[in-house]
Protein backbone atom coordinates (compact mmCIF):
# COMPACT_ATOMS: atom_id res chain seq x y z
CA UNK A 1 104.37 122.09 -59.20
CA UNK A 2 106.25 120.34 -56.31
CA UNK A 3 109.59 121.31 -54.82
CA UNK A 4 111.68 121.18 -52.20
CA UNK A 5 114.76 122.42 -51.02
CA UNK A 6 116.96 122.40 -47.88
CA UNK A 7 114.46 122.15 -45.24
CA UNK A 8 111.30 122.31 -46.71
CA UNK A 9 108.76 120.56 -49.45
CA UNK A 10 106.62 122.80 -50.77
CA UNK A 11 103.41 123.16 -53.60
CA UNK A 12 103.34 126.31 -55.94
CA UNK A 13 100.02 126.97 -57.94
CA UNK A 14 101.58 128.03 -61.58
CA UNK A 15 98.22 128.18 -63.19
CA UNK A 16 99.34 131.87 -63.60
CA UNK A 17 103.27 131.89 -64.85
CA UNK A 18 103.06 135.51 -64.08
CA UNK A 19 101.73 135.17 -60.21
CA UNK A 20 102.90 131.75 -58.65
CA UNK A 21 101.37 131.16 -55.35
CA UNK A 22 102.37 128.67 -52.86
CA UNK A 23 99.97 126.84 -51.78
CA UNK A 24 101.96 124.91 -48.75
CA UNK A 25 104.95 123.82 -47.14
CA UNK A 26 106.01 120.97 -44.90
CA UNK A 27 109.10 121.47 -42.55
CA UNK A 28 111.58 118.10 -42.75
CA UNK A 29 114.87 117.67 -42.22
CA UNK A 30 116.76 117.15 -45.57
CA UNK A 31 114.56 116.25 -48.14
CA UNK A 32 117.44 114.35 -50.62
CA UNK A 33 114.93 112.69 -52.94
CA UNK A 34 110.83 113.44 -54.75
CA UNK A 35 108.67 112.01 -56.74
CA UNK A 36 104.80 112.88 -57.55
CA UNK A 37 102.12 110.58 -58.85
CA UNK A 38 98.72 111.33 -58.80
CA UNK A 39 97.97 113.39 -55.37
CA UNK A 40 100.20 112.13 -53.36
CA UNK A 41 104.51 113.66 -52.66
CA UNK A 42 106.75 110.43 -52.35
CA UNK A 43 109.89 112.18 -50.60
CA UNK A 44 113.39 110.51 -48.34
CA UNK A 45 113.59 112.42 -46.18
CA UNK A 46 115.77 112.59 -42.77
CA UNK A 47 114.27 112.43 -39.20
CA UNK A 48 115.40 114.52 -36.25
CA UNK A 49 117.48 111.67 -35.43
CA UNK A 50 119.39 111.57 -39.17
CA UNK A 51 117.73 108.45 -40.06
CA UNK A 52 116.42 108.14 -43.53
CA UNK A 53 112.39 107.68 -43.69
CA UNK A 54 110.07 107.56 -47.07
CA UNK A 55 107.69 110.43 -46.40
CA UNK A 56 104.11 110.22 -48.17
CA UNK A 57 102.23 113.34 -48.27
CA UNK A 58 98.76 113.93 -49.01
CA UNK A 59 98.66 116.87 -51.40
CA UNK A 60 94.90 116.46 -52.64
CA UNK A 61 94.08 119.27 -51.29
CA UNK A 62 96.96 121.36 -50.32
CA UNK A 63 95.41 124.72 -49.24
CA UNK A 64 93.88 122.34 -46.53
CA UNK A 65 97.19 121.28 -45.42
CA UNK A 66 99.99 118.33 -45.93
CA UNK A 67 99.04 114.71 -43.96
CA UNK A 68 102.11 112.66 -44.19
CA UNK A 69 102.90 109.47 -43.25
CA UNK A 70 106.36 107.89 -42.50
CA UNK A 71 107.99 104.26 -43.27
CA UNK A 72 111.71 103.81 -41.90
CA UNK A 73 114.29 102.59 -44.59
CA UNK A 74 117.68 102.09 -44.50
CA UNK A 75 120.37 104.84 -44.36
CA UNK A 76 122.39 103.30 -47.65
CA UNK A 77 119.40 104.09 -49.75
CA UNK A 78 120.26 105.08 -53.64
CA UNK A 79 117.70 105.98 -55.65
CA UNK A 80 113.62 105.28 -55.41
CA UNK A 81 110.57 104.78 -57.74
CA UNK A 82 106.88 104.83 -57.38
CA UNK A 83 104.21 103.00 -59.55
CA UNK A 84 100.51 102.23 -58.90
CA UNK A 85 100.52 100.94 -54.98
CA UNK A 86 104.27 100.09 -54.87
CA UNK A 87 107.29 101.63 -54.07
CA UNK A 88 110.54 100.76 -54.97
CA UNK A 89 114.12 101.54 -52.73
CA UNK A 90 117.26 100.27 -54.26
CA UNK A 91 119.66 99.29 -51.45
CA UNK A 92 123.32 98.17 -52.25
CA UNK A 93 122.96 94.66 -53.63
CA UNK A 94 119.05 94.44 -53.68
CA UNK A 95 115.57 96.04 -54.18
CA UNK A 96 113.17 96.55 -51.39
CA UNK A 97 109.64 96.50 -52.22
CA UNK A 98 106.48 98.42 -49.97
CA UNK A 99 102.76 98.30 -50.33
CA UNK A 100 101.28 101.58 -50.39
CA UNK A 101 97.54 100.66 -50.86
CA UNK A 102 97.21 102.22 -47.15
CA UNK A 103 99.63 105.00 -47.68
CA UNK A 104 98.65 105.99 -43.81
CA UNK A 105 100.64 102.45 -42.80
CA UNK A 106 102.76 100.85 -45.64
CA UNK A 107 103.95 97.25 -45.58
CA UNK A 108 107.21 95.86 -46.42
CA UNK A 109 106.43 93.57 -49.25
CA UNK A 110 109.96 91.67 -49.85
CA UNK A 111 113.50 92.33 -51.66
CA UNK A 112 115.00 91.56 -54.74
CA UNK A 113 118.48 90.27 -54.75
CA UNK A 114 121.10 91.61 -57.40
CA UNK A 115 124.54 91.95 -57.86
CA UNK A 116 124.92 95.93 -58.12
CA UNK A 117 123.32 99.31 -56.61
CA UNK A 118 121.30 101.06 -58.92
CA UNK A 119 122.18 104.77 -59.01
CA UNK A 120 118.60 105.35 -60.68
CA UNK A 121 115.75 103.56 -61.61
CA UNK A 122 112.23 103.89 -63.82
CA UNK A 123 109.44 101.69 -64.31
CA UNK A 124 107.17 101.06 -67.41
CA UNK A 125 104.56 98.83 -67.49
CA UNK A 126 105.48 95.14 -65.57
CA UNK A 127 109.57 96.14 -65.96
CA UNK A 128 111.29 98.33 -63.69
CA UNK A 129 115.04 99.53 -65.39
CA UNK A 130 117.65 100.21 -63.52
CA UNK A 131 121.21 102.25 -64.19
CA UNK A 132 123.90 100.30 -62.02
CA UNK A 133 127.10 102.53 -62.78
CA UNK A 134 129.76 100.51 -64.02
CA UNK A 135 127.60 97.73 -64.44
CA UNK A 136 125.49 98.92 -67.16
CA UNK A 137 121.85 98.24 -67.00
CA UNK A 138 119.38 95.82 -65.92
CA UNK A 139 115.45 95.34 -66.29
CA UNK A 140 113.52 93.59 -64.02
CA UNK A 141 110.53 91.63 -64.39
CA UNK A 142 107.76 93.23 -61.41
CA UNK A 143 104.62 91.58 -62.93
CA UNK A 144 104.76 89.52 -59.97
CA UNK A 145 105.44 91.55 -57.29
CA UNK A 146 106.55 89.39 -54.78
CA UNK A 147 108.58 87.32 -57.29
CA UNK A 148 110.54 89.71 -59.47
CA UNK A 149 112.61 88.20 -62.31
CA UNK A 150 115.83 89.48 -64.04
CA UNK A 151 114.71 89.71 -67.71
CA UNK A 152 118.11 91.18 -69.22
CA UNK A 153 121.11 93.21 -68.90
CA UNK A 154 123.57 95.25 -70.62
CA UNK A 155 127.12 96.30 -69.65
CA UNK A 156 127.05 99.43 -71.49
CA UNK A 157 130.68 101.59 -72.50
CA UNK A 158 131.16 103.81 -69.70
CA UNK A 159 129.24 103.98 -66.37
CA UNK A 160 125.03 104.65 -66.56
CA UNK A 161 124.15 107.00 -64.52
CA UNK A 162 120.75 108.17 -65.45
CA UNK A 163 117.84 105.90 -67.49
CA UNK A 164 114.62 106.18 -69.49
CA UNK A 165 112.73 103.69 -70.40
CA UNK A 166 109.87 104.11 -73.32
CA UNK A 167 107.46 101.66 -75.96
CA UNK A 168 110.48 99.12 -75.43
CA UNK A 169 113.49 100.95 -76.05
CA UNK A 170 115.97 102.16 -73.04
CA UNK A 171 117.66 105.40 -73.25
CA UNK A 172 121.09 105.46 -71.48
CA UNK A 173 123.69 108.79 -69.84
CA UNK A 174 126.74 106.65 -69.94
CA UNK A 175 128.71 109.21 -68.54
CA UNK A 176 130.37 110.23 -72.22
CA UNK A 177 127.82 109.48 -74.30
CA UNK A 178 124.36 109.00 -74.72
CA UNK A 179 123.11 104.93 -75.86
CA UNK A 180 119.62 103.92 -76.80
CA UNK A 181 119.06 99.92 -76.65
CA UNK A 182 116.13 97.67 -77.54
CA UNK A 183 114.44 95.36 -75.32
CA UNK A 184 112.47 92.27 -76.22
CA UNK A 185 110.98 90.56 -73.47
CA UNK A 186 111.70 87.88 -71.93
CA UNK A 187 114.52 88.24 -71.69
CA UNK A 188 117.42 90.09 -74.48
CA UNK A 189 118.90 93.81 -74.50
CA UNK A 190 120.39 94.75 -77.73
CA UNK A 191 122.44 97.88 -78.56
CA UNK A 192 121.06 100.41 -81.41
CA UNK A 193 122.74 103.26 -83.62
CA UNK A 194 119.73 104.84 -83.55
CA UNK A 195 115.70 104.22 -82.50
CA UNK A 196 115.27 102.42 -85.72
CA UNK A 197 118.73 100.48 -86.03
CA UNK A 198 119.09 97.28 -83.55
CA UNK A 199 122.47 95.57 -83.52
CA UNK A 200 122.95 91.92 -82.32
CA UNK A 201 125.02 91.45 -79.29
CA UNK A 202 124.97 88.25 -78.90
CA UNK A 203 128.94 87.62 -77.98
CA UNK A 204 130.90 90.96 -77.42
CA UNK A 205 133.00 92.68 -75.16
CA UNK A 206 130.43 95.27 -73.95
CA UNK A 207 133.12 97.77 -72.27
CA UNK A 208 137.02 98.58 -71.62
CA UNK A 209 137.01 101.03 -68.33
CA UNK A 210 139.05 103.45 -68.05
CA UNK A 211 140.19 103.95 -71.01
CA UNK A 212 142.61 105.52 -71.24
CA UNK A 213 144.38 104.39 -68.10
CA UNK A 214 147.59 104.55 -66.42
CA UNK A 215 147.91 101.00 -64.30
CA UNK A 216 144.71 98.84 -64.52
CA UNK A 217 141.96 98.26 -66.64
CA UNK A 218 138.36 95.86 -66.55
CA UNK A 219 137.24 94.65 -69.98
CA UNK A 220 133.25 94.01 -69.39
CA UNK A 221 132.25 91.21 -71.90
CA UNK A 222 128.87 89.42 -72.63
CA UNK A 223 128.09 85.99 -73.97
CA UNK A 224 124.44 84.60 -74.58
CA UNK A 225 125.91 80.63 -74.37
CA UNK A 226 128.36 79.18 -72.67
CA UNK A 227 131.63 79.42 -75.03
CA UNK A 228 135.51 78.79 -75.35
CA UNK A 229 136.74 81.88 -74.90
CA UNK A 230 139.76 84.15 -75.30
CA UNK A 231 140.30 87.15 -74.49
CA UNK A 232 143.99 88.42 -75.45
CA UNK A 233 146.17 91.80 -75.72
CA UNK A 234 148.03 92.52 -78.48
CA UNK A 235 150.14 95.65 -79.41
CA UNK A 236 150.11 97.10 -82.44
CA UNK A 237 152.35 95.62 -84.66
CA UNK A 238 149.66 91.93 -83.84
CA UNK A 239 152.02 90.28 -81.39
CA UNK A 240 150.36 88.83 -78.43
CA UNK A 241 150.97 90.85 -75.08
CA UNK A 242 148.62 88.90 -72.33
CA UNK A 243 145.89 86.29 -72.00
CA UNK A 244 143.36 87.70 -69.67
CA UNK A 245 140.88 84.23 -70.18
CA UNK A 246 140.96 81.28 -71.66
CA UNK A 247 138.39 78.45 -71.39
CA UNK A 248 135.02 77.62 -71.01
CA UNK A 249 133.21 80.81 -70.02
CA UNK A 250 129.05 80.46 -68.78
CA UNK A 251 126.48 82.40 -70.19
CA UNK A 252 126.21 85.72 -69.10
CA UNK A 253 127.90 89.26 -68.26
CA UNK A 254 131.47 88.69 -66.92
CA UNK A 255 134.46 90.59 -66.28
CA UNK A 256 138.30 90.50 -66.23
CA UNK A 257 140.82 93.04 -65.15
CA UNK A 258 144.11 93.92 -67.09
CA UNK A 259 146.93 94.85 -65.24
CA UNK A 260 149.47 96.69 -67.26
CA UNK A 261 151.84 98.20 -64.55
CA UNK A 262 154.88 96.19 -66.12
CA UNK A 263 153.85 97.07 -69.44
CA UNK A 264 154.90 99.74 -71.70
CA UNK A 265 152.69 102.92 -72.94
CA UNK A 266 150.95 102.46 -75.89
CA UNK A 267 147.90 101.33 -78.15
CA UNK A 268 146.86 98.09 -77.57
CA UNK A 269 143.98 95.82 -79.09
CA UNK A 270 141.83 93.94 -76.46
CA UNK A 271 140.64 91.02 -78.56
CA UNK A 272 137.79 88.47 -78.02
CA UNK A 273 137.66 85.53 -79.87
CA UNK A 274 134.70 82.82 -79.13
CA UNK A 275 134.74 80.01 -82.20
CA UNK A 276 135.54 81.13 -85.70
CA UNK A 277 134.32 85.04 -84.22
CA UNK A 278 135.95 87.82 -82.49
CA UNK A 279 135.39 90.91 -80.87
CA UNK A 280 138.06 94.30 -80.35
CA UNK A 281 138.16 96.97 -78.67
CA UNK A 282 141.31 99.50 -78.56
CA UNK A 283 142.69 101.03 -75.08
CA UNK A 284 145.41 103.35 -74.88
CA UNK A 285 147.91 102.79 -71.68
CA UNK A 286 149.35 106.18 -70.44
CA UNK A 287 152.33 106.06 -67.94
């Protein structure tokens, strides 16, 4: 078993529950970040001059001592995953990719350009999944590592903060609840009741955050083809409070803010209506 703590990673031997035994321990300065595959520790770690590093430790044989080697990454780093001979740092806006296959002297590999900061990531097989906060989630294509390809998205209810990913469905912390989508490669992400229940989602306003709120509000919608679209508040006796869109809207995930500070407290109905369909979602203003 690996751990670390303040200043310190460290290997205990728990073959015997009753007698753990450590087996060694590295001295770094803030260890904020681990991960394990195989025999090698994958840690961020801070150097003596508070710069953030990717530390990769040796820990074959550990009563023989740690050999670590270094890379320098930038200080804005978020969250970080490992797989075969890559590693993967999310930065603010992108992806940065390293070689590993000489641990002793990694190479930077490239980035991958996106609209959000992941706030954790996994990867399963060629897809790496990401949980961007507010922005729901997004899977990457990695089977080409030095051309990865966005192969869906989801704006889910509340803000994903943590993410699973297993035999093609995605499990989702969305702060207040806990969501479990399906995804189909290429390129689709649907929404399921269950493991064995898929919904479509083909046109659908995906979130309303906060809700409740006192002043301001974003209504997260998604649309697989470009569409007319409307997207209206209403009170609740049906009359028509504010038009947040109306027009020709392109495929994809999209977003439009509601501001209510010269509006009344109440229930209202955000509704989204794209041809002869529509889509609602109730928020609650509080003053």
């Amino acid at each position: 078993m690996i751990i670390y703590c303040v200043s310190n990673i460290g290997l205990i031997d728990i073959s015997d529950p009753e007698d753990p035994n450590s087996l060694g321990t590295i001295r770094v300065l803030g260890p904020q970040k681990l991960a394990v595959t195989q025999n090698y520790a994958y840690a961020i770690i801070e150097n003596n001059n508070r710069e953030a590093e990717l530390g990769i430790f040796n820990i074959n044989d550990p009563r023989g001592g740690f050999f670590p080697s270094y890379f320098p990454i930038a200080n804005r780093w978020s969250c970080f995953a490992v797989s075969g001979v890559n590693v993967f740092i999310a930065q603010p806006g992108r992806i940065d990719i390293l070689d590993i296959t000489n641990r002793s002297q990694p190479e930077f590999v490239g980035s991958y350009e996106h609209d959000f900061t992941a706030d954790k990531m996994v990867i399963e097989g060629d897809f790496l999944y990401l949980a961007c906060g507010r922005n729901g989630i997004e899977v990457i294509d990695i089977s080409d590592i030095e051309n990865p390809q966005t192969a869906g998205y989801y704006n889910t209810p509340g803000r994903a903060l943590d993410i699973e990913a297993s035999n093609g469905y995605i499990y989702v912390a969305d702060y207040s609840s806990f969501e479990v989508y399906e995804f189909t490669p290429p390129n689709w992400i649907s929404k399921g009741t269950d493991v064995g229940t898929v919904l479509p989602t083909e046109f659908s306003i995906t979130s309303v955050y906060p809700n409740p709120f006192n002043s301001t509000s974003t209504i997260s919608y998604s649309l697989s083809a470009q569409s007319h679209t409307t997207i209206g508040i209403y009170n609740i006796r049906g009359q028509l409070v504010d038009v947040l869109q109306n027009g020709m809207v392109p495929k994809g995930r999209h977003e439009v803010t509601w501001d209510a500070q010269a509006t009344g407290a109440g229930v209202y109905l955000v509704r989204m209506s794209y041809g002869n369909n529509s889509s609602m979602r109730k928020v609650i203003l509080m003053k």
